[in-house]
N, C-alpha and C. Protein backbone atom coordinates (compact mmCIF):
# COMPACT_ATOMS: atom_id res chain seq x y z
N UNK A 1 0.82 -1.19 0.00
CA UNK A 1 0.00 0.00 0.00
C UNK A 1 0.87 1.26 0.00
N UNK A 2 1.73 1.39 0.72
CA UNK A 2 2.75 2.20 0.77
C UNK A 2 3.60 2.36 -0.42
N UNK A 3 3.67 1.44 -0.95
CA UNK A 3 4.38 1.49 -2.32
C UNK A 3 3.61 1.75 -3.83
N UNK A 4 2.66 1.84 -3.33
CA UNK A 4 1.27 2.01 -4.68
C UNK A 4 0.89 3.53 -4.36
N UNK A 5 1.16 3.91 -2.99
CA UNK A 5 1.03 5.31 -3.10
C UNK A 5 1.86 6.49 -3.27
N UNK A 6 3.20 5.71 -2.56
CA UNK A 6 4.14 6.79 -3.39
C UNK A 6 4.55 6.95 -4.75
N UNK A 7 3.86 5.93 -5.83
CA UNK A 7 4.02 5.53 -6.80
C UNK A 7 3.02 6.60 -7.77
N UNK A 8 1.69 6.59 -6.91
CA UNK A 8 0.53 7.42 -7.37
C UNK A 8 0.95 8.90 -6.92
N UNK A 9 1.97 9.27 -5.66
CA UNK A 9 2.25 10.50 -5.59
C UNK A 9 2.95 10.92 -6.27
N UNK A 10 4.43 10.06 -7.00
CA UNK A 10 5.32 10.40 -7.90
C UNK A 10 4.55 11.21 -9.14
N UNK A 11 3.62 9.84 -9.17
CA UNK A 11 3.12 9.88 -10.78
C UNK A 11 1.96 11.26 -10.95
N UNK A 12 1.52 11.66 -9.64
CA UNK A 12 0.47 12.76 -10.02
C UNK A 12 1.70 14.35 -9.63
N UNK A 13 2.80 13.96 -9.12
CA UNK A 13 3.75 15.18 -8.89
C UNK A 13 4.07 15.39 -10.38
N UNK A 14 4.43 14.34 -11.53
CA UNK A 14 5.14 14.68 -11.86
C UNK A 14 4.16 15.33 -13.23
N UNK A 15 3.03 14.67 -13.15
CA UNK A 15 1.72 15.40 -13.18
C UNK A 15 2.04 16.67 -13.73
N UNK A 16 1.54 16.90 -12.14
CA UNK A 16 1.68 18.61 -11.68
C UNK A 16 2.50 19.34 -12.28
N UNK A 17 3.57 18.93 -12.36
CA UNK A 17 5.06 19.32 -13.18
C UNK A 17 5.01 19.85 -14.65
N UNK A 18 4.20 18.87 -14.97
CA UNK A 18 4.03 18.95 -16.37
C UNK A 18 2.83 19.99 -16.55
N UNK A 19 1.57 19.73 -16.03
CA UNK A 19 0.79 20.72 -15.78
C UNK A 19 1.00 22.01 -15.77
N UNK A 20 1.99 22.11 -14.93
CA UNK A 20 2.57 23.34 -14.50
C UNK A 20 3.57 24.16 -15.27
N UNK A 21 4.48 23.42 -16.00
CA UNK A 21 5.27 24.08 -16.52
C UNK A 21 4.97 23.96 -17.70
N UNK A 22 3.90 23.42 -18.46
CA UNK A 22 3.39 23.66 -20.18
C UNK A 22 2.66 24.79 -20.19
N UNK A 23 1.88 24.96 -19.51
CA UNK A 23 1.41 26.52 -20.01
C UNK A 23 2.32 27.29 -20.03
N UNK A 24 3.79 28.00 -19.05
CA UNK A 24 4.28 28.43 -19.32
C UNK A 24 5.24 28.26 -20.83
N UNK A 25 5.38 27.09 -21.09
CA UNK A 25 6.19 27.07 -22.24
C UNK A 25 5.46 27.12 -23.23
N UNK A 26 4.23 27.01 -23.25
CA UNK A 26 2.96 27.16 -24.48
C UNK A 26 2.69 28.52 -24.28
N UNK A 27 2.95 29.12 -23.53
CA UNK A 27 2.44 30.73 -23.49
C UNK A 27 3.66 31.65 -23.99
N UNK A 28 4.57 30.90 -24.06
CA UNK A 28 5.95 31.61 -24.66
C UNK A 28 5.82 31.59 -26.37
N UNK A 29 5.92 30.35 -26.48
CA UNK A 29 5.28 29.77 -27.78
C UNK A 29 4.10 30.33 -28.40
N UNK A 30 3.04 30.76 -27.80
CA UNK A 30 1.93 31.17 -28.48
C UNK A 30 2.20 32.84 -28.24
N UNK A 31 2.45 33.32 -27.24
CA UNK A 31 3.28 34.88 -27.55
C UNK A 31 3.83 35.24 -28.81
N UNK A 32 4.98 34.20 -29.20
CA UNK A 32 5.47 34.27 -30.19
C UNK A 32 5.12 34.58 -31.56
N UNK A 33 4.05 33.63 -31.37
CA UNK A 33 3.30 33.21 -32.28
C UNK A 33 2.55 34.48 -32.54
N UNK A 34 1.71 34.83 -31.93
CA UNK A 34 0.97 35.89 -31.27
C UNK A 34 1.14 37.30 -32.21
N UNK A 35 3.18 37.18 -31.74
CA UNK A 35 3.46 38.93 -32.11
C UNK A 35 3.69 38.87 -33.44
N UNK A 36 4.19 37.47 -33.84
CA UNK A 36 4.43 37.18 -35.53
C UNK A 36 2.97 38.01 -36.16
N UNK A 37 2.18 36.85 -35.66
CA UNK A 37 0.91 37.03 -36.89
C UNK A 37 -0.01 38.61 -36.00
N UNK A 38 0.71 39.26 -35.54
CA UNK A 38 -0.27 40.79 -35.29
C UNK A 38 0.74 41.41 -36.26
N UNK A 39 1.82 41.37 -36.21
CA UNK A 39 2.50 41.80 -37.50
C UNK A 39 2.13 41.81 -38.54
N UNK A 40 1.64 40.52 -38.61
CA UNK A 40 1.35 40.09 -39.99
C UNK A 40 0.22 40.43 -40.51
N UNK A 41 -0.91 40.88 -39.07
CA UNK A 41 -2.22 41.64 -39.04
C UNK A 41 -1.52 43.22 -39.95
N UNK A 42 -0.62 43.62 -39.27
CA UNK A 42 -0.43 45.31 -38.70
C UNK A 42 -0.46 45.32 -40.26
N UNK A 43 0.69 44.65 -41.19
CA UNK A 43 1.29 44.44 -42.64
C UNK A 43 -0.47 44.55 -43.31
N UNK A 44 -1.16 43.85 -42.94
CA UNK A 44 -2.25 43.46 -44.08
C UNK A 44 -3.34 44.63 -43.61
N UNK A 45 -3.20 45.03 -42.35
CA UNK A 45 -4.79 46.48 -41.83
C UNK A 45 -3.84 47.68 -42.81
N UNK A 46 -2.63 47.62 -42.43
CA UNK A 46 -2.14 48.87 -43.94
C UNK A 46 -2.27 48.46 -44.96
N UNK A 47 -1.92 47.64 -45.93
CA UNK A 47 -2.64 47.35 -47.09
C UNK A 47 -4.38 47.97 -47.50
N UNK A 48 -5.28 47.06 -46.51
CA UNK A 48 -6.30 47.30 -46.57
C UNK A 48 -6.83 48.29 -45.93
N UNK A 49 -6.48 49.33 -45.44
CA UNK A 49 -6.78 50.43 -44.94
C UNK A 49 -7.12 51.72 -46.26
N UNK A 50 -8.21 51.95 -46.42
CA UNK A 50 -8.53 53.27 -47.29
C UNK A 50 -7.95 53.97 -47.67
N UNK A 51 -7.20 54.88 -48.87
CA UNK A 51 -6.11 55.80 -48.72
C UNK A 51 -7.15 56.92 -48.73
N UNK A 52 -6.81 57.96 -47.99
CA UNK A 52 -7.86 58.87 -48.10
C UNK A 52 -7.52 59.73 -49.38
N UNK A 53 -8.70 60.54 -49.97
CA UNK A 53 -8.59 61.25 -50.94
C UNK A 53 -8.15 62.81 -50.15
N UNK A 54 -8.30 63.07 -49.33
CA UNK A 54 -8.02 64.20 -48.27
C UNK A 54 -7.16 64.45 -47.71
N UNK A 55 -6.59 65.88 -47.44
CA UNK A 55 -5.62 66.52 -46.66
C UNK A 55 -5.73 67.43 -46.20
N UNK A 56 -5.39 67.50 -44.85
CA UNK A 56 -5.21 68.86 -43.98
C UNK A 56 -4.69 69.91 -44.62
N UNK A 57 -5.00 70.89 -44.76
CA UNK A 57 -4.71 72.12 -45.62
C UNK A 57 -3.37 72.70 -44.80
N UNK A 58 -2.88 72.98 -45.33
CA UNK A 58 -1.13 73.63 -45.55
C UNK A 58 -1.08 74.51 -44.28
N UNK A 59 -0.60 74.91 -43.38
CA UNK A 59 -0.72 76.01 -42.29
C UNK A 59 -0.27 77.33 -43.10
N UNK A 60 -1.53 78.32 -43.22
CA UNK A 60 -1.58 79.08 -43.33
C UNK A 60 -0.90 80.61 -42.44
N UNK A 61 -0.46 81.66 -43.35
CA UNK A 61 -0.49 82.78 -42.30
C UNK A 61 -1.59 82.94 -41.25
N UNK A 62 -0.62 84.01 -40.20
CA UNK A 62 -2.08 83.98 -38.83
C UNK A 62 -2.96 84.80 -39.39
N UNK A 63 -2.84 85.55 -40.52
CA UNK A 63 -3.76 86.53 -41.14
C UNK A 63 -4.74 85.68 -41.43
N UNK A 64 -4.83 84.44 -41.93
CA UNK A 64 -5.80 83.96 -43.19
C UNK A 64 -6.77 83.68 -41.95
N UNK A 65 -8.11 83.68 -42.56
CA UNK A 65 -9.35 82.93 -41.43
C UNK A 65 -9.72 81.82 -42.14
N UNK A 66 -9.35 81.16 -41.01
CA UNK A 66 -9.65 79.13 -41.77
C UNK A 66 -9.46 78.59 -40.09
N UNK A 67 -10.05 77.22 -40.08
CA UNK A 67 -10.51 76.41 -39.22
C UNK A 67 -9.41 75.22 -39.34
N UNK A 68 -8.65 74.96 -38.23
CA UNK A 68 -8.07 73.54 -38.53
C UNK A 68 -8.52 72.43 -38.63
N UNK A 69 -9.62 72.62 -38.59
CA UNK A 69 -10.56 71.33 -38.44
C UNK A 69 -11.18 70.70 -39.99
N UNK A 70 -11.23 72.15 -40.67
CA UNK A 70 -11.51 72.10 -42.14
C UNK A 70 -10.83 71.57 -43.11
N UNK A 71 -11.41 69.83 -43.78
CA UNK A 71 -10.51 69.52 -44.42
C UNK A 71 -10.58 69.94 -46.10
N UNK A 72 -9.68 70.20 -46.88
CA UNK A 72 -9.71 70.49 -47.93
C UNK A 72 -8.77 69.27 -49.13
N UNK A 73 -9.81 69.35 -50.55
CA UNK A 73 -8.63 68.33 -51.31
C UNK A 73 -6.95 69.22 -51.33
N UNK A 74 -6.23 68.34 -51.36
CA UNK A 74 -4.82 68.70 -52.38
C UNK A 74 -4.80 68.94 -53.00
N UNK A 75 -3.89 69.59 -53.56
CA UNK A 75 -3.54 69.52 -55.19
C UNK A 75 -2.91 68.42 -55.65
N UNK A 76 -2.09 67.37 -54.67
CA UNK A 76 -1.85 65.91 -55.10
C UNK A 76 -2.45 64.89 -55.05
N UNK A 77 -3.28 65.50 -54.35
CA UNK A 77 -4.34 63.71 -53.94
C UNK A 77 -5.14 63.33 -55.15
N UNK A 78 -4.84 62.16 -55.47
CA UNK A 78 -5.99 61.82 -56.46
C UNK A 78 -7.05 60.92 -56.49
N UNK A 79 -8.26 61.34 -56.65
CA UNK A 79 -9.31 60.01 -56.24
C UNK A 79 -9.45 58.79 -57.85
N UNK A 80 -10.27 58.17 -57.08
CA UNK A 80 -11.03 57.47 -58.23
C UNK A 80 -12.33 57.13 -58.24
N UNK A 81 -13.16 57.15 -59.32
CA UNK A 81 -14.52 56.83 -59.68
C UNK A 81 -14.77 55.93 -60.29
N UNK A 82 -16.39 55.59 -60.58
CA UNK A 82 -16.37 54.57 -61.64
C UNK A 82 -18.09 55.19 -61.92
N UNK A 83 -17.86 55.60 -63.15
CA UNK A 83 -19.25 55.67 -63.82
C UNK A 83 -19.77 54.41 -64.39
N UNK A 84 -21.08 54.09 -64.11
CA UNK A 84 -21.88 53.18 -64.44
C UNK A 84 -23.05 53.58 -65.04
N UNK A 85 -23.55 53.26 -66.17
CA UNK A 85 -24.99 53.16 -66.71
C UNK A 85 -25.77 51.89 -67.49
N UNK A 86 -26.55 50.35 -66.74
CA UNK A 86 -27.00 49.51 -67.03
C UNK A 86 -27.87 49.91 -67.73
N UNK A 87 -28.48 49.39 -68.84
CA UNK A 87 -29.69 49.32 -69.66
C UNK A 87 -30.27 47.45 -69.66
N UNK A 88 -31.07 47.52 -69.33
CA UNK A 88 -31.84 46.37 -69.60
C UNK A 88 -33.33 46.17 -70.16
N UNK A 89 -33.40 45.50 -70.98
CA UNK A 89 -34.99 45.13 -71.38
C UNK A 89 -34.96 46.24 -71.69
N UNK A 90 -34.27 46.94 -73.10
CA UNK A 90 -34.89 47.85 -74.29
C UNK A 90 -35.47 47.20 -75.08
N UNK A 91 -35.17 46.06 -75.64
CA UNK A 91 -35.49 45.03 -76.82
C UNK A 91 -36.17 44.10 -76.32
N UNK A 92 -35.85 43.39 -74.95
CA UNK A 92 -36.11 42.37 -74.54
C UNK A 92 -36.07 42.25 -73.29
N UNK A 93 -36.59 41.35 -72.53
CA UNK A 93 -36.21 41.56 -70.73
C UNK A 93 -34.63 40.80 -70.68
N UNK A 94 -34.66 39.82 -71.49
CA UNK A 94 -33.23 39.14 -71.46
C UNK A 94 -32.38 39.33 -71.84
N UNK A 95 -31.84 40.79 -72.11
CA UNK A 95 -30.82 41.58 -72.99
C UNK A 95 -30.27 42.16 -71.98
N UNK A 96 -29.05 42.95 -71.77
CA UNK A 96 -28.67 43.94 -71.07
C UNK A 96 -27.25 44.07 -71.44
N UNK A 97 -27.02 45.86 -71.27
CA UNK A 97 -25.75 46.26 -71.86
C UNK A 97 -25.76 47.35 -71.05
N UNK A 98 -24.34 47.10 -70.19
CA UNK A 98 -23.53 47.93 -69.14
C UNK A 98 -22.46 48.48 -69.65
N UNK A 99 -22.17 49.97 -69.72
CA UNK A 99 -21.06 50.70 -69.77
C UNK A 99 -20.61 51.64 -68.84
N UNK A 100 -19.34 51.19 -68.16
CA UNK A 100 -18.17 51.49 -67.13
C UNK A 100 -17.43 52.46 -67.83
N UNK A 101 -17.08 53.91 -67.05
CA UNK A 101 -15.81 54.50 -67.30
C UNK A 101 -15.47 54.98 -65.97
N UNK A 102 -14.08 54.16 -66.16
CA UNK A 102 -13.20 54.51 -64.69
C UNK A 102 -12.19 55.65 -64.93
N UNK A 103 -12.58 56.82 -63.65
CA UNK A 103 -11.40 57.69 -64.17
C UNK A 103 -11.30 58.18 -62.73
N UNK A 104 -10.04 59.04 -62.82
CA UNK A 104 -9.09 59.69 -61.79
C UNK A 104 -9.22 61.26 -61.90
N UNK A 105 -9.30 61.39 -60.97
CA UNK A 105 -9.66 62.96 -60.73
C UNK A 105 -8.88 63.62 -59.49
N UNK A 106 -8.36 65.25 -60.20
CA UNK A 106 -8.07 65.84 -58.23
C UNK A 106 -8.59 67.06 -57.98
N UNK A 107 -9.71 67.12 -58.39
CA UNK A 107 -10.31 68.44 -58.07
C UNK A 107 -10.59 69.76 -59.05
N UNK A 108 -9.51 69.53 -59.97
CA UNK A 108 -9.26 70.52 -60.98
C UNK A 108 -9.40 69.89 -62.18
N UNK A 109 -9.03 68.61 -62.40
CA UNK A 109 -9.04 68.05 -63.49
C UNK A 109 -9.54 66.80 -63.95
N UNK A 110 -9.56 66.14 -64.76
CA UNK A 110 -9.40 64.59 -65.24
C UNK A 110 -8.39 64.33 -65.62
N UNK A 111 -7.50 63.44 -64.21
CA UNK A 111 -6.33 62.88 -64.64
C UNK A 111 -5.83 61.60 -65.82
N UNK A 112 -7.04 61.14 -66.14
CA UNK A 112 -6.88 59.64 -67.00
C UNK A 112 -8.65 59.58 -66.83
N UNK A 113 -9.03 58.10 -67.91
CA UNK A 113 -10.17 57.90 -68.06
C UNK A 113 -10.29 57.10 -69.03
N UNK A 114 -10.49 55.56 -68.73
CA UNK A 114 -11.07 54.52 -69.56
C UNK A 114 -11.97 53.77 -69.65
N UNK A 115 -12.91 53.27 -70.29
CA UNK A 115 -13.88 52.79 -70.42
C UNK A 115 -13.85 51.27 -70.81
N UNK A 116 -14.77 50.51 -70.65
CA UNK A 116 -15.49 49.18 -71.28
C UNK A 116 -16.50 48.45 -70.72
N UNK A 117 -17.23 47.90 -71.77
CA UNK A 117 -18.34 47.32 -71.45
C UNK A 117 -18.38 46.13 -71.02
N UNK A 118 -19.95 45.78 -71.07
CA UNK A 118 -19.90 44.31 -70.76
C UNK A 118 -21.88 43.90 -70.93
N UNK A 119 -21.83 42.85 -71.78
CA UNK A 119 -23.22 42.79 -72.28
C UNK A 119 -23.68 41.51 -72.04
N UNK A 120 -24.84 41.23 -71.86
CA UNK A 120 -25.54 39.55 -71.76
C UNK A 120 -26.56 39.43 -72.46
N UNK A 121 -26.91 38.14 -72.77
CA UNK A 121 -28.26 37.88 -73.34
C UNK A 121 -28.45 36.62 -73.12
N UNK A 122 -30.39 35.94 -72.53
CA UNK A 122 -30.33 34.52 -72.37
C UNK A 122 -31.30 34.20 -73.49
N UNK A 123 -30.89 32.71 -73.47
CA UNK A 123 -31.93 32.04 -74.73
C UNK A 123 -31.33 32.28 -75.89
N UNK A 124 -32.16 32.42 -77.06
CA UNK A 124 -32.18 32.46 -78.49
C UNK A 124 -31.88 34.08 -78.72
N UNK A 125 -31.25 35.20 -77.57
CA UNK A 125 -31.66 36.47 -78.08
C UNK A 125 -30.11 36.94 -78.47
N UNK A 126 -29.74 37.70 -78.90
CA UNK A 126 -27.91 38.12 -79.41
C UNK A 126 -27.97 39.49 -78.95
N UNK A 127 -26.27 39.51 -78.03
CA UNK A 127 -26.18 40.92 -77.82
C UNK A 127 -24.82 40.78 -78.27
N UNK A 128 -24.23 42.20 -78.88
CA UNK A 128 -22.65 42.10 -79.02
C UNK A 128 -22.10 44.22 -79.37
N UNK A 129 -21.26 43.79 -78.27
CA UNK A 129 -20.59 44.89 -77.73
C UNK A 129 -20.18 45.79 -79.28
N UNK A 130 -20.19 46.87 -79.50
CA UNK A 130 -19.72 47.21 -80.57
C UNK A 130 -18.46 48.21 -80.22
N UNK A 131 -18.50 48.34 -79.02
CA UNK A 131 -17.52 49.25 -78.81
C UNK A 131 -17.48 50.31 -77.84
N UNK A 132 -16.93 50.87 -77.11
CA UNK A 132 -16.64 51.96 -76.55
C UNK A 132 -15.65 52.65 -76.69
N UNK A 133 -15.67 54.23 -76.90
CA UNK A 133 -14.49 55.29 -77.08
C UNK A 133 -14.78 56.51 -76.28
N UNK A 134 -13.72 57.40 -76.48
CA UNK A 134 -13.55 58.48 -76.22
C UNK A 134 -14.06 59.70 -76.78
N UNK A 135 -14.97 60.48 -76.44
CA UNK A 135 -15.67 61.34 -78.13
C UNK A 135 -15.08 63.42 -77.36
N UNK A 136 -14.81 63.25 -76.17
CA UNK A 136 -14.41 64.27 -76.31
C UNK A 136 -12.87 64.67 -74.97
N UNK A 137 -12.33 65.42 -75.07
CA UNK A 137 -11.55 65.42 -73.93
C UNK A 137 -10.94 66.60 -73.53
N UNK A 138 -10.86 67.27 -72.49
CA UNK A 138 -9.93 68.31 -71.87
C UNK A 138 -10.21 68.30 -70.87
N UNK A 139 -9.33 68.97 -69.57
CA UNK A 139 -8.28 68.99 -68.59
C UNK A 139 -9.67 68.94 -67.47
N UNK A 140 -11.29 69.57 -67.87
CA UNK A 140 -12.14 69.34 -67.08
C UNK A 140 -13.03 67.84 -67.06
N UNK A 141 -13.37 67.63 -68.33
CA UNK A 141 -14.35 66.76 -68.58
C UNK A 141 -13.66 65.86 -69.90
N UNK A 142 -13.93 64.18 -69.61
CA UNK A 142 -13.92 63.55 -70.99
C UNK A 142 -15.25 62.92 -71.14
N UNK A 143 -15.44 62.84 -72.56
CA UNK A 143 -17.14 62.35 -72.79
C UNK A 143 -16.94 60.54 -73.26
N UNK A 144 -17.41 60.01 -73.21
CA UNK A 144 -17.57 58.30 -74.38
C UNK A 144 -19.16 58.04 -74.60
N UNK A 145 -18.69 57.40 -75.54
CA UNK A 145 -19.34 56.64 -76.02
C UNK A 145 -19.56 55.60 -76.94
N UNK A 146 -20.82 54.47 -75.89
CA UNK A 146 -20.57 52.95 -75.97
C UNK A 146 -21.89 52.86 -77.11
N UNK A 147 -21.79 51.61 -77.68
CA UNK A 147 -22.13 51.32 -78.60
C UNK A 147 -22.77 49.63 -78.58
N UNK A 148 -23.88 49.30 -78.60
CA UNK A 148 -24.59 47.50 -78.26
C UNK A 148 -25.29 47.34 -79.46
N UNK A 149 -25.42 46.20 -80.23
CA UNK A 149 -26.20 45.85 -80.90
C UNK A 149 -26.91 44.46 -80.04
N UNK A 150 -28.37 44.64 -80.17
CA UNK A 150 -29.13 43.82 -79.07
C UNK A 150 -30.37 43.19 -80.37
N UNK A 151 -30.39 42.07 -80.30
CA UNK A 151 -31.33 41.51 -80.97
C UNK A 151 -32.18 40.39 -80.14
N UNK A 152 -33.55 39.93 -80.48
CA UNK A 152 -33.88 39.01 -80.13
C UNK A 152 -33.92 38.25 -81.32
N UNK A 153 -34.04 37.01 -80.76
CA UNK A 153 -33.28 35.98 -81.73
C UNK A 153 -34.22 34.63 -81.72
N UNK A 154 -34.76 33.63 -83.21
CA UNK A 154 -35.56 32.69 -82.77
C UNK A 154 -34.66 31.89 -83.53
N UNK A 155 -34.83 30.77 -83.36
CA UNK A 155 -33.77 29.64 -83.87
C UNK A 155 -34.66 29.30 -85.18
N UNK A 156 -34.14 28.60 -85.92
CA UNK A 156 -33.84 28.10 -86.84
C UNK A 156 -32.78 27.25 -87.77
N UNK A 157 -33.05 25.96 -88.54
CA UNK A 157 -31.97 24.97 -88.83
C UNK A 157 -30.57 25.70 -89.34
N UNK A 158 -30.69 27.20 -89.80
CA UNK A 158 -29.67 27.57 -90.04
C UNK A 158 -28.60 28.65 -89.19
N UNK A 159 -29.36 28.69 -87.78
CA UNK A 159 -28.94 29.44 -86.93
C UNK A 159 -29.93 30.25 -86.58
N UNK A 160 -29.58 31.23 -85.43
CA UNK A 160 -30.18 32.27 -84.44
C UNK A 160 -30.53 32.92 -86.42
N UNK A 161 -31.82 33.49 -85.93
CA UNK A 161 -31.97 34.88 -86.98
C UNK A 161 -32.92 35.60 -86.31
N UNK A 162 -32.63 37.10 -86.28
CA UNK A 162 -32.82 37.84 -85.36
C UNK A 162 -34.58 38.59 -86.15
N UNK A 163 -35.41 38.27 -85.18
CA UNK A 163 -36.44 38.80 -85.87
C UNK A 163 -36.59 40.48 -85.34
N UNK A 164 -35.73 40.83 -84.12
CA UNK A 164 -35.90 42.46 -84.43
C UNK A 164 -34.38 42.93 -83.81
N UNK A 165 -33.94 43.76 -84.07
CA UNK A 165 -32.40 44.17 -83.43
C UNK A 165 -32.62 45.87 -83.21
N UNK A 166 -31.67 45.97 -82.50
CA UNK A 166 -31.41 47.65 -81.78
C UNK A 166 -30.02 47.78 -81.48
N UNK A 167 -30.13 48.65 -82.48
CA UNK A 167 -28.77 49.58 -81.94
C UNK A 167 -28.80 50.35 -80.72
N UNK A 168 -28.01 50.27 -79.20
CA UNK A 168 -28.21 50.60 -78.32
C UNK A 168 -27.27 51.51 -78.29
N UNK A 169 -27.35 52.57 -78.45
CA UNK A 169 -26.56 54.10 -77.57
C UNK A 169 -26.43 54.45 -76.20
N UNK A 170 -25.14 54.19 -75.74
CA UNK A 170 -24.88 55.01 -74.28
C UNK A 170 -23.87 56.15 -74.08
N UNK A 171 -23.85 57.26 -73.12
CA UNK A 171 -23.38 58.25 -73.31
C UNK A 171 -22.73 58.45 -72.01
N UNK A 172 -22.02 58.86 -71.47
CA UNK A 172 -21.37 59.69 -70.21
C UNK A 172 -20.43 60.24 -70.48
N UNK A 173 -20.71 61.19 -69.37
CA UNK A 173 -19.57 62.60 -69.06
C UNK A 173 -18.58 62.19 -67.42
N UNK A 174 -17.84 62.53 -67.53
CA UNK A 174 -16.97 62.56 -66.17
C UNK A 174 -16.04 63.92 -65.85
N UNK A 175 -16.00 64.35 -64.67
CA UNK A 175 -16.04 65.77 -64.56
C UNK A 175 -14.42 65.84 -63.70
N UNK A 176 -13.86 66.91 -62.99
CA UNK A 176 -13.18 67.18 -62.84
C UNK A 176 -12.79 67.20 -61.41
N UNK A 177 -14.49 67.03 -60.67
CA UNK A 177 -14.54 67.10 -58.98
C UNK A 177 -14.73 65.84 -58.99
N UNK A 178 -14.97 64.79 -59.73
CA UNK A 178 -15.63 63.21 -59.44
C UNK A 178 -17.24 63.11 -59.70
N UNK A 179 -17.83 64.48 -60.22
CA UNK A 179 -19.46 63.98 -60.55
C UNK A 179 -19.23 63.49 -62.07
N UNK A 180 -20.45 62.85 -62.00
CA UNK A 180 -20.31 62.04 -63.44
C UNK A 180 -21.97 61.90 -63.88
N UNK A 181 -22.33 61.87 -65.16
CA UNK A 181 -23.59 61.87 -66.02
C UNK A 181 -23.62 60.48 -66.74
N UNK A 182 -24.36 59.98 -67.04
CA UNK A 182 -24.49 58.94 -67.73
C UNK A 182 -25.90 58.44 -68.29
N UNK A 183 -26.63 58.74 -69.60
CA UNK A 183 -27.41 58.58 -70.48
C UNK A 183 -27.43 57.63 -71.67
N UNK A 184 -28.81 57.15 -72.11
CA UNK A 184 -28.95 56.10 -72.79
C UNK A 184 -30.14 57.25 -73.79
């Protein structure tokens, strides 16, 4: 009996031992671990962190009356937009033709500005992109315009033949502050 219990005391000391000293060595270990991957957080919340389009305005003379609180654009900051105008179900409910122009702006101007589409049609009906361009441009505003041919379409042994088609016209403007127009 005596020997079955110091056997059970060894065995639950050494237990304890182990008990005792793994969290500390798992808490070293997972610290570690810990400061790696908040790093690895810190690395990826800057990545994905917003760049702002905004800046604190320049410190002015004590003459000027302005608010520090008041934020104003730069003259370097540059944003970005994206004009969108969907058309669906002109011809058909199962037609549709979307034209995108993405452009960059800083307040004064249009820094860049490109466009393209993107069109669908289900069943027997035909849509096909004809194009998008550029139709006008300077330092405030550039204009495009997209271009769809949209048909509905019934089958036949010799293929789709389109019993009515539309030429689809789309139009937008993009401006110099980031407003943008967009017409069909």
């Amino acid at each position: 009996m005596k020997r079955t219990f110091k056997t059970a005391l060894s065995i639950m000391v050494s237990m304890g031992l182990v008990a005792i000293s793994a969290p500390s060595a798992l808490a070293s270990e997972t610290d570690s671990y810990r400061d790696s991957v908040s790093g690895a957080n810190q690395l990826i919340s800057d990545i994905n962190r917003p760049q702002s389009v905004y800046e604190k305005p320049a410190p002015r003379p004590a003459s000027a009356s302005t608010t520090n609180s008041m934020l104003t654009a730069s003259a370097n900051a540059v944003a970005f937009r994206r004009a969108t105008l969907m058309t669906a179900g002109t011809v058909d409910w199962a037609l549709f033709s979307e034209m995108n122009v993405d452009f960059y702006f800083d307040w004064t101007r249009v820094v860049d500005s490109s466009g393209w589409q993107r069109v669908g049609a289900a069943g027997f009906n035909t849509v096909q992109a004809l194009g998008i361009n550029r139709t006008y441009t300077d330092g405030w505003k550039h204009s495009w315009r997209a271009q769809t041919d949209m048909g509905v379409g019934v089958p036949t042994p010799w293929g789709y033949w389109n019993a009515t088609h539309q030429t689809l016209t789309q139009f937008a403007d993009v401006y110099g502050d980031g407003a943008w127009n967009a017409w069909r």
